[in-house]
N, C-alpha and C. Protein backbone atom coordinates (compact mmCIF):
# COMPACT_ATOMS: atom_id res chain seq x y z
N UNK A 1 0.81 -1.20 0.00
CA UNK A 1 0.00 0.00 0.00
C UNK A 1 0.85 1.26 0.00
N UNK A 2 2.11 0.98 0.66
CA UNK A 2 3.05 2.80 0.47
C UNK A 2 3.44 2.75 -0.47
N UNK A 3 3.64 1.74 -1.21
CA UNK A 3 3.79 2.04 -3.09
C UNK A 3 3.02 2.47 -3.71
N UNK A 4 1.51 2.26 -3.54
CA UNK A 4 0.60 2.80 -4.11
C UNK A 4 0.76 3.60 -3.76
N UNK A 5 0.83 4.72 -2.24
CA UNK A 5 0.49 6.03 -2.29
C UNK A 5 1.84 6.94 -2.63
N UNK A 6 3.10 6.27 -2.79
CA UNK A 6 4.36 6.65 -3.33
C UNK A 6 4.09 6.61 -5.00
N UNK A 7 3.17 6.09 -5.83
CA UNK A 7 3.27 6.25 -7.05
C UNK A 7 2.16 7.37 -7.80
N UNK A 8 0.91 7.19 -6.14
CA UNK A 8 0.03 8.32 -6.42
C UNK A 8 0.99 9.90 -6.20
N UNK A 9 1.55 9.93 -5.19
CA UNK A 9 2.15 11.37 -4.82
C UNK A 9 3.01 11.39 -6.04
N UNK A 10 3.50 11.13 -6.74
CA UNK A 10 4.47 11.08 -7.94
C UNK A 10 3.45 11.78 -9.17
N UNK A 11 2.91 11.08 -9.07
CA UNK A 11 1.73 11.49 -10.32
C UNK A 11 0.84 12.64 -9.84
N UNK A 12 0.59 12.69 -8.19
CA UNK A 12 0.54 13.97 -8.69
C UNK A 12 1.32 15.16 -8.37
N UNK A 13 2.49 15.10 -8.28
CA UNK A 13 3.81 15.91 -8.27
C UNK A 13 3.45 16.45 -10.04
N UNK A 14 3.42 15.36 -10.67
CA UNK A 14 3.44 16.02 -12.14
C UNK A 14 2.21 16.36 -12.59
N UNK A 15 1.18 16.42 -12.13
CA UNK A 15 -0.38 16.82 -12.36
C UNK A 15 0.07 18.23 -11.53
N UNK A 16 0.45 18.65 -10.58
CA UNK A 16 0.72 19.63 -10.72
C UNK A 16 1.27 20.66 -10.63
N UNK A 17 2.55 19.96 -11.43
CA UNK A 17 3.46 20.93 -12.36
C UNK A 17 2.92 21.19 -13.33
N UNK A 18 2.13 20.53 -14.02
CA UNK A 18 0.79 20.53 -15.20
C UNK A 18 -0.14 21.52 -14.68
N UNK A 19 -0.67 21.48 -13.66
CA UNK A 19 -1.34 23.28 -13.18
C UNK A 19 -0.66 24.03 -13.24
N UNK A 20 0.53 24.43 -12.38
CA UNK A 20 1.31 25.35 -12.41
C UNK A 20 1.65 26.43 -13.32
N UNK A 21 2.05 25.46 -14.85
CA UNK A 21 2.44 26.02 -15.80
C UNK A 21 0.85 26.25 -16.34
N UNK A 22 -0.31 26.08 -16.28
CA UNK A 22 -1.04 26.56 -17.06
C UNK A 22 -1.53 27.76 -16.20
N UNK A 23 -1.40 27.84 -15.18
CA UNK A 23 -2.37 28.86 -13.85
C UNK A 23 -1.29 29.76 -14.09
N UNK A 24 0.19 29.66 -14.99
CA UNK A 24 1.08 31.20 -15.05
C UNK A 24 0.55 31.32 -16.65
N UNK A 25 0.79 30.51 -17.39
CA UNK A 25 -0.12 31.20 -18.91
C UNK A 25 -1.20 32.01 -18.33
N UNK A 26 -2.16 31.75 -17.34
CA UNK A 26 -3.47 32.36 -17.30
C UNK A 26 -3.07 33.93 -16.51
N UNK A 27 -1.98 33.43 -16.24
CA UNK A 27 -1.77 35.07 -15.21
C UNK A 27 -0.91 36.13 -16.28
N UNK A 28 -0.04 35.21 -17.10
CA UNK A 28 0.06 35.71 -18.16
C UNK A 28 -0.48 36.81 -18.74
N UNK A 29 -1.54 35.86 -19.15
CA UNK A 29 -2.81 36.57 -20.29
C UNK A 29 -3.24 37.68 -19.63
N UNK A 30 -3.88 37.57 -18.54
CA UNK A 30 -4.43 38.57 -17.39
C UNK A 30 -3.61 39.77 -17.37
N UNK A 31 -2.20 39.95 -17.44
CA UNK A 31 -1.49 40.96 -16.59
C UNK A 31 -1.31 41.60 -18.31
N UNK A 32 -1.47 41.30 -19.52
CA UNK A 32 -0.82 41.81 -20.98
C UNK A 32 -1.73 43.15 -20.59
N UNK A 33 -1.44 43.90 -21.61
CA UNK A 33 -1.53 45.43 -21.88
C UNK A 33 -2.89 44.68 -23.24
N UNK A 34 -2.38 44.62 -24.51
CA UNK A 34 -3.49 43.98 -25.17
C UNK A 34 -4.09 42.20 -24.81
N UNK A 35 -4.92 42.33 -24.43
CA UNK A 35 -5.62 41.41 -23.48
C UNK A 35 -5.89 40.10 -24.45
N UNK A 36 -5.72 39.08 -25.20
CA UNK A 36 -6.57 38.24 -25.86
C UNK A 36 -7.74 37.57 -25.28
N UNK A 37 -8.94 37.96 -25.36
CA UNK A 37 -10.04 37.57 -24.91
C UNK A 37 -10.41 36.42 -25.26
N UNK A 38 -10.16 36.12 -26.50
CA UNK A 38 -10.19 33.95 -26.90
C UNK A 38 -9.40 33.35 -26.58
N UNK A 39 -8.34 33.76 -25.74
CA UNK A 39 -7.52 33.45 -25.80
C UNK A 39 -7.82 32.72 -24.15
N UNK A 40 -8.39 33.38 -23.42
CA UNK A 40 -9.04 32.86 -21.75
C UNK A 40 -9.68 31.66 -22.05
N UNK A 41 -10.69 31.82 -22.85
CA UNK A 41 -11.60 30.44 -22.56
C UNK A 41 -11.05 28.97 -22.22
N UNK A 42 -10.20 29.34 -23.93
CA UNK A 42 -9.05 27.91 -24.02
C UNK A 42 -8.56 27.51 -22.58
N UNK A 43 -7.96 28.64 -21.92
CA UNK A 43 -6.84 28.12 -21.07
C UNK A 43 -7.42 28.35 -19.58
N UNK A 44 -9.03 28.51 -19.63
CA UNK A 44 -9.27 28.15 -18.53
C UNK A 44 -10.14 26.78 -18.53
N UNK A 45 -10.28 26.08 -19.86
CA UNK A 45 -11.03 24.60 -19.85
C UNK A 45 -9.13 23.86 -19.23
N UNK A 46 -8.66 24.53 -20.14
CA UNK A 46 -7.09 24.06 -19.60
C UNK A 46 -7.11 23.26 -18.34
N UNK A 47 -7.25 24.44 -17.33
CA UNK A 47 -7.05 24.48 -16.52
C UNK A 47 -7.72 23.67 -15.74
N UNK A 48 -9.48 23.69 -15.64
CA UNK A 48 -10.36 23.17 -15.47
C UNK A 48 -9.98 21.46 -15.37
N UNK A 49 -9.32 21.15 -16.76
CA UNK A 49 -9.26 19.69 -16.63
C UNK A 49 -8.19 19.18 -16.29
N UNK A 50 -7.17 20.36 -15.96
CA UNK A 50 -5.77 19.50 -14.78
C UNK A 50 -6.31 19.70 -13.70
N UNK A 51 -6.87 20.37 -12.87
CA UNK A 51 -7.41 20.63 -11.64
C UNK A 51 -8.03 19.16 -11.25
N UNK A 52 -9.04 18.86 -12.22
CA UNK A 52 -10.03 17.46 -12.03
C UNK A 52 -8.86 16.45 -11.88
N UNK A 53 -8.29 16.08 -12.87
CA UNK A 53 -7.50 15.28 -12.28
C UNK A 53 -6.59 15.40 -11.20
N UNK A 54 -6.07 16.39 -10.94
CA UNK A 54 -4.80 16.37 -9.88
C UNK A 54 -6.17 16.49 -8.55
N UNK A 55 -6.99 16.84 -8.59
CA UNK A 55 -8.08 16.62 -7.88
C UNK A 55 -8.70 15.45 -7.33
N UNK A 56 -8.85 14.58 -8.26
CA UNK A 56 -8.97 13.31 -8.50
C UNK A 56 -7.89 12.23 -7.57
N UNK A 57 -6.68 12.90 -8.34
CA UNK A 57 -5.20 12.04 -7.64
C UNK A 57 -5.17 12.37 -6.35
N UNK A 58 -5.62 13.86 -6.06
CA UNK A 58 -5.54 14.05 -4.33
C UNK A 58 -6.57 13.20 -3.47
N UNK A 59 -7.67 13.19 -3.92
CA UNK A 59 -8.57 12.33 -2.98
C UNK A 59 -7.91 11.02 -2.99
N UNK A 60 -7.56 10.37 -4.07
CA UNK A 60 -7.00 8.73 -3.66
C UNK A 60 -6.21 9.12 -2.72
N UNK A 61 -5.01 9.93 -2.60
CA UNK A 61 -3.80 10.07 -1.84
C UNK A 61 -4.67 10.20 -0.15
N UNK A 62 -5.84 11.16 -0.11
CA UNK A 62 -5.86 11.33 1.26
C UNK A 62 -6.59 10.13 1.60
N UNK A 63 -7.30 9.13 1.04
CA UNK A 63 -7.95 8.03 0.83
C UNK A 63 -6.75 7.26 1.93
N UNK A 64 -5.96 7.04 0.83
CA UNK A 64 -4.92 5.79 1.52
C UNK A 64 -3.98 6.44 2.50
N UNK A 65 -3.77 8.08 3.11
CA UNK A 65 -3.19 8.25 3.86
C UNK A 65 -3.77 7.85 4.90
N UNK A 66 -5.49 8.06 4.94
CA UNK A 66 -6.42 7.82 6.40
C UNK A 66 -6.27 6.12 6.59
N UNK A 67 -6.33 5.68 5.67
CA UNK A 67 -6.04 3.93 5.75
C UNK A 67 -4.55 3.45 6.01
N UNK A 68 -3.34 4.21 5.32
CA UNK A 68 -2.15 3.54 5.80
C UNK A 68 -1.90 3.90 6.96
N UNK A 69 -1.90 5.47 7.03
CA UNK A 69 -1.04 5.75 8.17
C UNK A 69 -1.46 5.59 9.48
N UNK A 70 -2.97 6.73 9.75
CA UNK A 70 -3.38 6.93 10.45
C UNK A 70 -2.72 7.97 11.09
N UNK A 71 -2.01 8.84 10.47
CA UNK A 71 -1.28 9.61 11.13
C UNK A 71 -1.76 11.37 11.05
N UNK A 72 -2.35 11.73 12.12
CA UNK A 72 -3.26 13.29 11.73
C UNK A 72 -2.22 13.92 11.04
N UNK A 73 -1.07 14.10 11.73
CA UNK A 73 -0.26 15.27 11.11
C UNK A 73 -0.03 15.01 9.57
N UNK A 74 0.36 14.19 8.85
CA UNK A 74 0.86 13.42 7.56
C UNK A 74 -0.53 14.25 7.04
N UNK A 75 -1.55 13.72 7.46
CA UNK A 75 -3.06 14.04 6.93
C UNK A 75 -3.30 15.34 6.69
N UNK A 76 -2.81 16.31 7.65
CA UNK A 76 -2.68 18.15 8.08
C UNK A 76 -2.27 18.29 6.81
N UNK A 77 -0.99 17.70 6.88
CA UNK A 77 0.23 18.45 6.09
C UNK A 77 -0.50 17.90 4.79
N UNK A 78 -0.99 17.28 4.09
CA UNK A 78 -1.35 16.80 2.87
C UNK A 78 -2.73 17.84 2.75
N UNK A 79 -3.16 17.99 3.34
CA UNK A 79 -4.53 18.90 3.10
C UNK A 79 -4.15 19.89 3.57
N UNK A 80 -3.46 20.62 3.53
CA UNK A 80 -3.03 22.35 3.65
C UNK A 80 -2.51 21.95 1.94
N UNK A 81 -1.93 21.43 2.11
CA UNK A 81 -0.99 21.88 0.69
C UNK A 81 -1.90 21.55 -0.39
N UNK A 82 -2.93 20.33 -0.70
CA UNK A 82 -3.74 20.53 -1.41
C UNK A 82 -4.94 22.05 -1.53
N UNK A 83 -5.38 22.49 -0.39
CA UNK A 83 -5.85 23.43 -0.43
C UNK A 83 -5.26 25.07 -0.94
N UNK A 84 -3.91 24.66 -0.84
CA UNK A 84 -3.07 26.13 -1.96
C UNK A 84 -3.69 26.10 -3.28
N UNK A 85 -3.58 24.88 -4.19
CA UNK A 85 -3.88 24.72 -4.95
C UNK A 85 -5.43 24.87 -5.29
N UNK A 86 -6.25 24.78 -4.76
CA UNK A 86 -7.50 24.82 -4.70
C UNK A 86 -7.84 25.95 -4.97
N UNK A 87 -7.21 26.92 -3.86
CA UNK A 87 -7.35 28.61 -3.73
C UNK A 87 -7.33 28.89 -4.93
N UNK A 88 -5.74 28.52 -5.49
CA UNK A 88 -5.45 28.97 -6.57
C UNK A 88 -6.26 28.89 -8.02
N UNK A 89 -6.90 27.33 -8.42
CA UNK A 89 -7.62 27.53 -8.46
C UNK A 89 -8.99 28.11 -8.98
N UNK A 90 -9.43 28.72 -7.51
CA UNK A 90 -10.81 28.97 -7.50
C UNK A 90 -10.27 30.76 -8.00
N UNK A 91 -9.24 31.21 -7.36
CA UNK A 91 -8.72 32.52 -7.25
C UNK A 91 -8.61 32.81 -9.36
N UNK A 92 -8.21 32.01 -9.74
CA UNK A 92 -7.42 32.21 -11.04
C UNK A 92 -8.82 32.05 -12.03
N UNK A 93 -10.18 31.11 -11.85
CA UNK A 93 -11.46 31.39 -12.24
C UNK A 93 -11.92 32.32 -12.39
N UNK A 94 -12.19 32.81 -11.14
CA UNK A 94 -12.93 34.18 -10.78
C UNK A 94 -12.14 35.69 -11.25
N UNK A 95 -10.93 35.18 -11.60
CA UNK A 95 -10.35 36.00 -12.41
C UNK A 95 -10.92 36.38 -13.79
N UNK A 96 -10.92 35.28 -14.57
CA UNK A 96 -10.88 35.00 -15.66
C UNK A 96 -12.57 35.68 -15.61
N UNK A 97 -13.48 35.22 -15.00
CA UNK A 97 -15.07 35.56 -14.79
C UNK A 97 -14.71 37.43 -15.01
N UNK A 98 -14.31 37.30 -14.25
CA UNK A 98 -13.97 39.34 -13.92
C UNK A 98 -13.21 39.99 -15.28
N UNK A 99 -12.49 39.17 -16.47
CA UNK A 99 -12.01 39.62 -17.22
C UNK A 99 -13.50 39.48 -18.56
N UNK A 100 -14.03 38.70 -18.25
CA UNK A 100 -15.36 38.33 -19.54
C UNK A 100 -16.41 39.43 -18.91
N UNK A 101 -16.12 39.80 -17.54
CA UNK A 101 -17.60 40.59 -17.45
C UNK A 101 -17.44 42.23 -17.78
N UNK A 102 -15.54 42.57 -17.78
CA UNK A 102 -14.65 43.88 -17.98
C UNK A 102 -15.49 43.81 -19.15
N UNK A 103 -15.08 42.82 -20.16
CA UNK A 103 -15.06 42.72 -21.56
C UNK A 103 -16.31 43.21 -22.13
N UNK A 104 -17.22 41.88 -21.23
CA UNK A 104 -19.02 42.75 -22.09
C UNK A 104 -19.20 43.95 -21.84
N UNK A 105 -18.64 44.29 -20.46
CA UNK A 105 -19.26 45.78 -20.18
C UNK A 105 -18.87 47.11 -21.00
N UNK A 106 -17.59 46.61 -22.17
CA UNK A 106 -16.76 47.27 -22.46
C UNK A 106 -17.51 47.81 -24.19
N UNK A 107 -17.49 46.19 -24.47
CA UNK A 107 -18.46 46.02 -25.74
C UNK A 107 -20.16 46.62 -25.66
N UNK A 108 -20.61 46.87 -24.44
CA UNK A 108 -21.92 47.48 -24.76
C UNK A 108 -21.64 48.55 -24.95
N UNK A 109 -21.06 49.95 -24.40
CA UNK A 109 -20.60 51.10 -24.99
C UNK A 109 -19.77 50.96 -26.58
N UNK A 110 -19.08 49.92 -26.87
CA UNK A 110 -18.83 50.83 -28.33
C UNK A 110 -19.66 50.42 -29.19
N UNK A 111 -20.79 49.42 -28.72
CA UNK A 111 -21.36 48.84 -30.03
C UNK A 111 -22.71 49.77 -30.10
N UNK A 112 -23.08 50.87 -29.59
CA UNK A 112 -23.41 52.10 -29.67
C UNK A 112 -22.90 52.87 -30.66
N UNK A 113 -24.07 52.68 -31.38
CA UNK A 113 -23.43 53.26 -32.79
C UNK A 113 -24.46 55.10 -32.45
N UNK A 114 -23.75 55.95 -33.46
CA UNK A 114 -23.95 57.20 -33.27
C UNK A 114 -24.22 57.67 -34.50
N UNK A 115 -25.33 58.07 -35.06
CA UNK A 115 -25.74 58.85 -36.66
C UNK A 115 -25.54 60.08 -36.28
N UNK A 116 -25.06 60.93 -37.20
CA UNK A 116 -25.29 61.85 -37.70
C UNK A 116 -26.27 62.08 -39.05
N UNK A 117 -27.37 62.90 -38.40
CA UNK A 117 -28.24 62.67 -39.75
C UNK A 117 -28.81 64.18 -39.85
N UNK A 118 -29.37 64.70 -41.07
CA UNK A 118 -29.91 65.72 -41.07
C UNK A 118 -30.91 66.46 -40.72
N UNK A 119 -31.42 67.50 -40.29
CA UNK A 119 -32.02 68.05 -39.77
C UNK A 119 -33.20 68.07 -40.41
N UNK A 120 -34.53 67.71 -40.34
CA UNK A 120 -35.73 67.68 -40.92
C UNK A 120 -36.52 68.98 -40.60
N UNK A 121 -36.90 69.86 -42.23
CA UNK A 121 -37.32 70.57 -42.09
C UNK A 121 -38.39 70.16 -42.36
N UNK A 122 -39.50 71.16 -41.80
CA UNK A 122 -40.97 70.81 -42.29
C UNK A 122 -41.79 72.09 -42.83
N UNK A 123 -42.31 71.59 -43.76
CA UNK A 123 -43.53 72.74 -44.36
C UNK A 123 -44.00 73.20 -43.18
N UNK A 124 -43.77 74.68 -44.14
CA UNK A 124 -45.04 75.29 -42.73
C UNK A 124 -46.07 75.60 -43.93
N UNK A 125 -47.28 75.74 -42.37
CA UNK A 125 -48.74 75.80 -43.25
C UNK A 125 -49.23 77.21 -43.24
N UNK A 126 -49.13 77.95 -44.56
CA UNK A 126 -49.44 79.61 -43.98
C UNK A 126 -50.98 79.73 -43.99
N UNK A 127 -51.56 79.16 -44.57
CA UNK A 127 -53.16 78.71 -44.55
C UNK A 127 -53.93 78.57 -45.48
N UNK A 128 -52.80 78.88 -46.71
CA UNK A 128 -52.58 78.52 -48.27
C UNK A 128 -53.48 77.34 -48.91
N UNK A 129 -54.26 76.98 -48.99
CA UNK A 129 -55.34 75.51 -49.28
C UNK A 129 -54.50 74.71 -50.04
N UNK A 130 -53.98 75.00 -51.05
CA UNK A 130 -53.18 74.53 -52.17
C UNK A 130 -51.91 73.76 -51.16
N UNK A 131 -51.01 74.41 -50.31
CA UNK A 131 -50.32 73.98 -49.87
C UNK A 131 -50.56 73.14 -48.39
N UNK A 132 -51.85 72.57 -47.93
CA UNK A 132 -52.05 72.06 -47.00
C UNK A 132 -52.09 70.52 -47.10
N UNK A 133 -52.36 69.94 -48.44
CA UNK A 133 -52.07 68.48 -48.44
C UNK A 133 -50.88 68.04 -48.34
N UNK A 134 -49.97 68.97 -48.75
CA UNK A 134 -48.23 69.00 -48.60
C UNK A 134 -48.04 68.80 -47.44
N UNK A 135 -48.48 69.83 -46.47
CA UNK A 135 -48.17 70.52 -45.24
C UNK A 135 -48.36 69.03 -44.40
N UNK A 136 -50.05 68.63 -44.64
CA UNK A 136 -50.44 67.02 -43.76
C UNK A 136 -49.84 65.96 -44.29
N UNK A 137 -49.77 65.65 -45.12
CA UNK A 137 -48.94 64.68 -45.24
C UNK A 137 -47.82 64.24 -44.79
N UNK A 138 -46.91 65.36 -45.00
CA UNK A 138 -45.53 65.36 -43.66
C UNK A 138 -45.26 65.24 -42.22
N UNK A 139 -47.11 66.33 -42.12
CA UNK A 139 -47.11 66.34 -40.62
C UNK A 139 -47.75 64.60 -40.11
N UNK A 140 -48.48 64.05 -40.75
CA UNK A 140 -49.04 62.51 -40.32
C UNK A 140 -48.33 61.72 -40.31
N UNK A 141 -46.62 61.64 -41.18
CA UNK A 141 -45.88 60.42 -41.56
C UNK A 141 -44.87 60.79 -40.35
N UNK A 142 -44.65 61.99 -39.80
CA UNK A 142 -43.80 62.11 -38.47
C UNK A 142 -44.29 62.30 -36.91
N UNK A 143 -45.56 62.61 -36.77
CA UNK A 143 -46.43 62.28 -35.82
C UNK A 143 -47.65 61.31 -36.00
């Protein structure tokens, strides 16, 4: 059984170094001056699906620590340090959430479009008979 949990902690030593490097691409992206906004989605499913697994690998690990060892502290120390990662994370999501909601809020002001259009004059009616079907007609199609 300490082989098993010596081959689980191995695997996930490299599950996550496999977060690591994707949770700094994402901080990456976050901190640029020109922002790539398609560029988040990708690399937070990224992220999403090393988390599950190294997630995954942590529960077996605390699984067989409560069964081999029995030892609280071993147990402490394994669940603090999984929970950095967690933070991180949940922290590096809610990032990404806060950069899509910058974004729409950003896109409803310019997609406000602005005419310039001309000034509509209207007949006036001097009381002219001849010129009053003119006069209503204009006045009915704009009120």
């Amino acid at each position: 059984m300490t082989t098993d949990l010596t081959l689980l902690k191995t695997q996930r030593k490299s599950f996550l170094t496999s977060f690591k490097v994707c949770a700094k691409k994402i901080e990456d992206e976050i901190i640029k001056e020109a922002l790539e906004m398609n560029q988040l989605p990708i690399l937070k499913s990224q992220i999403s699906d090393k988390f599950a697994r190294l997630y995954t690998c942590q529960t077996e690990i605390t699984n067989l620590i409560l069964k081999v060892e029995d030892d609280e502290q071993a147990y402490e120390e394994d669940f603090l340090s999984s929970e950095k990662y967690q933070d991180k994370y949940t922290d590096l999501c809610s990032q990404v959430e806060q950069m899509y909601l910058k974004d729409s809020s950003t896109k409803d002001f310019s997609e406000k479009r602005k005419f310039k259009l001309p000034k509509i004059e209207l007949k006036k009616f001097y009381g002219d008979a001849k010129d009053y079907l003119t006069f209503w007609s204009q006045f009915r199609k704009i009120h």
